[in-house]
C-alpha atoms as a PDB file:
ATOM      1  CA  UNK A   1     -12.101   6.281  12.148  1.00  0.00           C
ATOM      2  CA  UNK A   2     -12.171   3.381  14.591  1.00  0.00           C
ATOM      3  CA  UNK A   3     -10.942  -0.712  13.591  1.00  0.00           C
ATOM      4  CA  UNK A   4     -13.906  -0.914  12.566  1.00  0.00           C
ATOM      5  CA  UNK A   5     -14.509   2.031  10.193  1.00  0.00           C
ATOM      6  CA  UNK A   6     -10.927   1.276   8.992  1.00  0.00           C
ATOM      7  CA  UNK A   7     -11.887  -2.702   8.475  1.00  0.00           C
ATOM      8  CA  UNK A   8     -15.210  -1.236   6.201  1.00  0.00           C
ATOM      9  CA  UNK A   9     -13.167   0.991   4.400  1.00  0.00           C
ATOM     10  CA  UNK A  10     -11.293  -1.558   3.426  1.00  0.00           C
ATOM     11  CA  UNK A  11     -13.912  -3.868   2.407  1.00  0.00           C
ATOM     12  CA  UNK A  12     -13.519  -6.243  -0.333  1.00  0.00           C
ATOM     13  CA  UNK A  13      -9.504  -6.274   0.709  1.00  0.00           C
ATOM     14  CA  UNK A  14      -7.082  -8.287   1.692  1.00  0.00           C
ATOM     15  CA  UNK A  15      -5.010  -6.590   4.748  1.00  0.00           C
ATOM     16  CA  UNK A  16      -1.686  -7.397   5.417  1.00  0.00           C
ATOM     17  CA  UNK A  17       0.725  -4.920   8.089  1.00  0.00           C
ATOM     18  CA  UNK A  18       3.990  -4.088   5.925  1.00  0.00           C
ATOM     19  CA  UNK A  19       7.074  -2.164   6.483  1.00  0.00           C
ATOM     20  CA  UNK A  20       8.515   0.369   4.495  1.00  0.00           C
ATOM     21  CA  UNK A  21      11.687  -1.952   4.007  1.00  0.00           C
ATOM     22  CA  UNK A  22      10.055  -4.988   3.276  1.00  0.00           C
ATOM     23  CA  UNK A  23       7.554  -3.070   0.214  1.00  0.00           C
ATOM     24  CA  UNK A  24      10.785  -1.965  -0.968  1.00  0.00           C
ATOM     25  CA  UNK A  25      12.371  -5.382  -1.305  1.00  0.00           C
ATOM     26  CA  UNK A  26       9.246  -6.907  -2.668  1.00  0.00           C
ATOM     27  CA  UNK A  27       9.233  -4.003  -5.328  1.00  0.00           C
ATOM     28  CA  UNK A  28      12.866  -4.681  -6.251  1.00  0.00           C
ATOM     29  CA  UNK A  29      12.034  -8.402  -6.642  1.00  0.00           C
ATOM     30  CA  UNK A  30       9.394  -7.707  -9.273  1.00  0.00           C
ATOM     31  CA  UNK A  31      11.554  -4.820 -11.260  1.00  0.00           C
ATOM     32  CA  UNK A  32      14.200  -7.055 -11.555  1.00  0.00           C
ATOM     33  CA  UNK A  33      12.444  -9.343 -13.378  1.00  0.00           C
ATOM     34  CA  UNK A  34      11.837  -6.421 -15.842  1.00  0.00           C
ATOM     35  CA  UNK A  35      15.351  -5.460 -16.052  1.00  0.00           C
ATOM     36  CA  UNK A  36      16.561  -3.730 -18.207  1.00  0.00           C
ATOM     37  CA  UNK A  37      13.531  -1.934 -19.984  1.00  0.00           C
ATOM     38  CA  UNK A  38      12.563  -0.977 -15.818  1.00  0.00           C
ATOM     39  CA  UNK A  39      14.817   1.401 -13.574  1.00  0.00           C
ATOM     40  CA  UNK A  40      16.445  -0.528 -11.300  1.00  0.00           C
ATOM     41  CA  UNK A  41      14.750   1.312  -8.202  1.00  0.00           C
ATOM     42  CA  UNK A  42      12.085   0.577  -5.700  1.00  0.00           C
ATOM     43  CA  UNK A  43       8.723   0.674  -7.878  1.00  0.00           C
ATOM     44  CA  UNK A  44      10.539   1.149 -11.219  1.00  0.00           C
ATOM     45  CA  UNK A  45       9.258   3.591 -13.058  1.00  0.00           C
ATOM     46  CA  UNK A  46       6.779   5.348 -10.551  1.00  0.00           C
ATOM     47  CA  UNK A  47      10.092   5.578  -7.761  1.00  0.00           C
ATOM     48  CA  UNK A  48       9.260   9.492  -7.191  1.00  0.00           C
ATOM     49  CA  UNK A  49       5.499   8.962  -6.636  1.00  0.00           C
ATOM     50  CA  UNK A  50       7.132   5.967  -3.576  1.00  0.00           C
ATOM     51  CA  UNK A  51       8.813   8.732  -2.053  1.00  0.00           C
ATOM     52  CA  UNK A  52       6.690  10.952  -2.004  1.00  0.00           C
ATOM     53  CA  UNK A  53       4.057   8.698   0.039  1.00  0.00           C
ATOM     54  CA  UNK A  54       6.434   7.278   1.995  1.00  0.00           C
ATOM     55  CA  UNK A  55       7.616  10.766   3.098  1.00  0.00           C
ATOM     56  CA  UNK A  56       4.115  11.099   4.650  1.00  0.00           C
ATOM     57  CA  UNK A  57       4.658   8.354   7.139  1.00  0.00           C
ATOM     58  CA  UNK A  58       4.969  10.453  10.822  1.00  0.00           C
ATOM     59  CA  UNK A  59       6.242   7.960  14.006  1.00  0.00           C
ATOM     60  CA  UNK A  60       3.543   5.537  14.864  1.00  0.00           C
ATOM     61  CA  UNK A  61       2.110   5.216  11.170  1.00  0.00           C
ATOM     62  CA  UNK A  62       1.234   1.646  10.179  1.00  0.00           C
ATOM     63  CA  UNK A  63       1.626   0.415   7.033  1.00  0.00           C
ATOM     64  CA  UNK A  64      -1.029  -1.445   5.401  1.00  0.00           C
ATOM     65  CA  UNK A  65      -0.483  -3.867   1.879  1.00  0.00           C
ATOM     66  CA  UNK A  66      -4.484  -4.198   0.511  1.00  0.00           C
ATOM     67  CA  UNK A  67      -5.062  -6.513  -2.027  1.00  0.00           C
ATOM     68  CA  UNK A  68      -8.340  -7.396  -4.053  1.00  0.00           C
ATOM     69  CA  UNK A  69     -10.141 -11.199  -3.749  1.00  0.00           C
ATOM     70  CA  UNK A  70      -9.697 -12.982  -6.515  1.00  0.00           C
ATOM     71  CA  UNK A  71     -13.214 -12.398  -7.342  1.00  0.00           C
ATOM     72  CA  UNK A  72     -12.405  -8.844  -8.275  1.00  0.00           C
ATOM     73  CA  UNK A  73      -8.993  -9.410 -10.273  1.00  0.00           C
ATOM     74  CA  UNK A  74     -11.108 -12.082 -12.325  1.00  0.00           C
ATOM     75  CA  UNK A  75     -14.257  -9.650 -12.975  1.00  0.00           C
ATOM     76  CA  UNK A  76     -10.957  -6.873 -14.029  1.00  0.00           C
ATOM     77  CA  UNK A  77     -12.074  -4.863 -10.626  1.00  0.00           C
ATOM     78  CA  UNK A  78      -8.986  -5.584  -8.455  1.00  0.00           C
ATOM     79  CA  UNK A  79      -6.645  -2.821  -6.841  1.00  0.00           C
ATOM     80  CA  UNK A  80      -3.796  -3.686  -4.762  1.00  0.00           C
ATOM     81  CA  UNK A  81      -1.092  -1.332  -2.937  1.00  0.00           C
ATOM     82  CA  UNK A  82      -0.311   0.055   0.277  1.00  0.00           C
ATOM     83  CA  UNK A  83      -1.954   2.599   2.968  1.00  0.00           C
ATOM     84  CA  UNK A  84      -0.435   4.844   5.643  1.00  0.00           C
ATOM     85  CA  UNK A  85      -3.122   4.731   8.552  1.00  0.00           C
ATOM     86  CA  UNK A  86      -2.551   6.897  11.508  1.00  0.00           C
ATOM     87  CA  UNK A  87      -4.303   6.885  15.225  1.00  0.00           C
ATOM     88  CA  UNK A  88      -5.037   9.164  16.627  1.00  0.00           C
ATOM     89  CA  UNK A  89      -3.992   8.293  20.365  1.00  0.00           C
ATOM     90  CA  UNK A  90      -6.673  11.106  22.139  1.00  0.00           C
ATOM     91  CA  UNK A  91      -9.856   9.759  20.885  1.00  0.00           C
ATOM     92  CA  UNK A  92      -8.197   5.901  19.942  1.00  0.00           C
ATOM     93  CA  UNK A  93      -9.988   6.818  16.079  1.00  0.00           C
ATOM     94  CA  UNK A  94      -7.399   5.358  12.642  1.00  0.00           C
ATOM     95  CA  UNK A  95      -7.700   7.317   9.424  1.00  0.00           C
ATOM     96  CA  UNK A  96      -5.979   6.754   6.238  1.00  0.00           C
ATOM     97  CA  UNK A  97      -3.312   9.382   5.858  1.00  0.00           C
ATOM     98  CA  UNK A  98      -2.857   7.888   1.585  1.00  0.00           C
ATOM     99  CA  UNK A  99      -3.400   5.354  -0.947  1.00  0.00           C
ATOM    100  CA  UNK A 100      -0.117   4.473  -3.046  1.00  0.00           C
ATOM    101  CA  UNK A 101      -2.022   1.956  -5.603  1.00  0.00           C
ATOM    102  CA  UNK A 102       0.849  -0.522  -7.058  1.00  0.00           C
ATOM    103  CA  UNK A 103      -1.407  -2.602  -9.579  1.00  0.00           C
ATOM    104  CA  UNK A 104      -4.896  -2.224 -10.629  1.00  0.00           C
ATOM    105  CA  UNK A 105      -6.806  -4.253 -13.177  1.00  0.00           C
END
């Protein structure tokens, strides 16, 4: 998948480049304001599904955050969460290694 196969799989999202560290102190912002009926950890309750897609990441993996319009969180179609995209540096192609969805209404 080139840019632009990546950019229309991603259609109808916001795209934002992350890091691992700052998802994880964004998630422990917004579990602390659910203390104490949410684990204390990065992404609360669903902490073992985060490491496992985190533990997919290889060197040279990118991060994505994708977020819905408004349009689609107001018509109850919005997603939001993160992506692991990968290039492949022989034929310059990105592909998205997973999907680790953090809200979706």
């Amino acid at each position: 998948m080139d840019k632009k196969t990546l950019r229309k799989e991603f259609a109808g999202f916001k795209l934002q480049k992350a890091t691992v560290e700052e998802a994880e102190a964004k998630s422990l912002a917004e579990v602390a304001e659910c203390a104490p009926r949410v684990p204390q950890v990065t992404f609360g309750f669903a902490h073992d599904e985060w490491e496992v897609f985190k533990a997919k990441m290889e060197p040279g993996d990118e991060l994505i955050f994708f977020d819905s319009f408004d349009i689609d969180w107001f018509t109850l179609c919005g997603s939001k969460g993160y992506a692991i995209v990968r290039l492949d540096v022989s034929s310059n192609k990105f592909w998205v290694v997973a999907r680790y969805v953090t809200c979706m209404s």
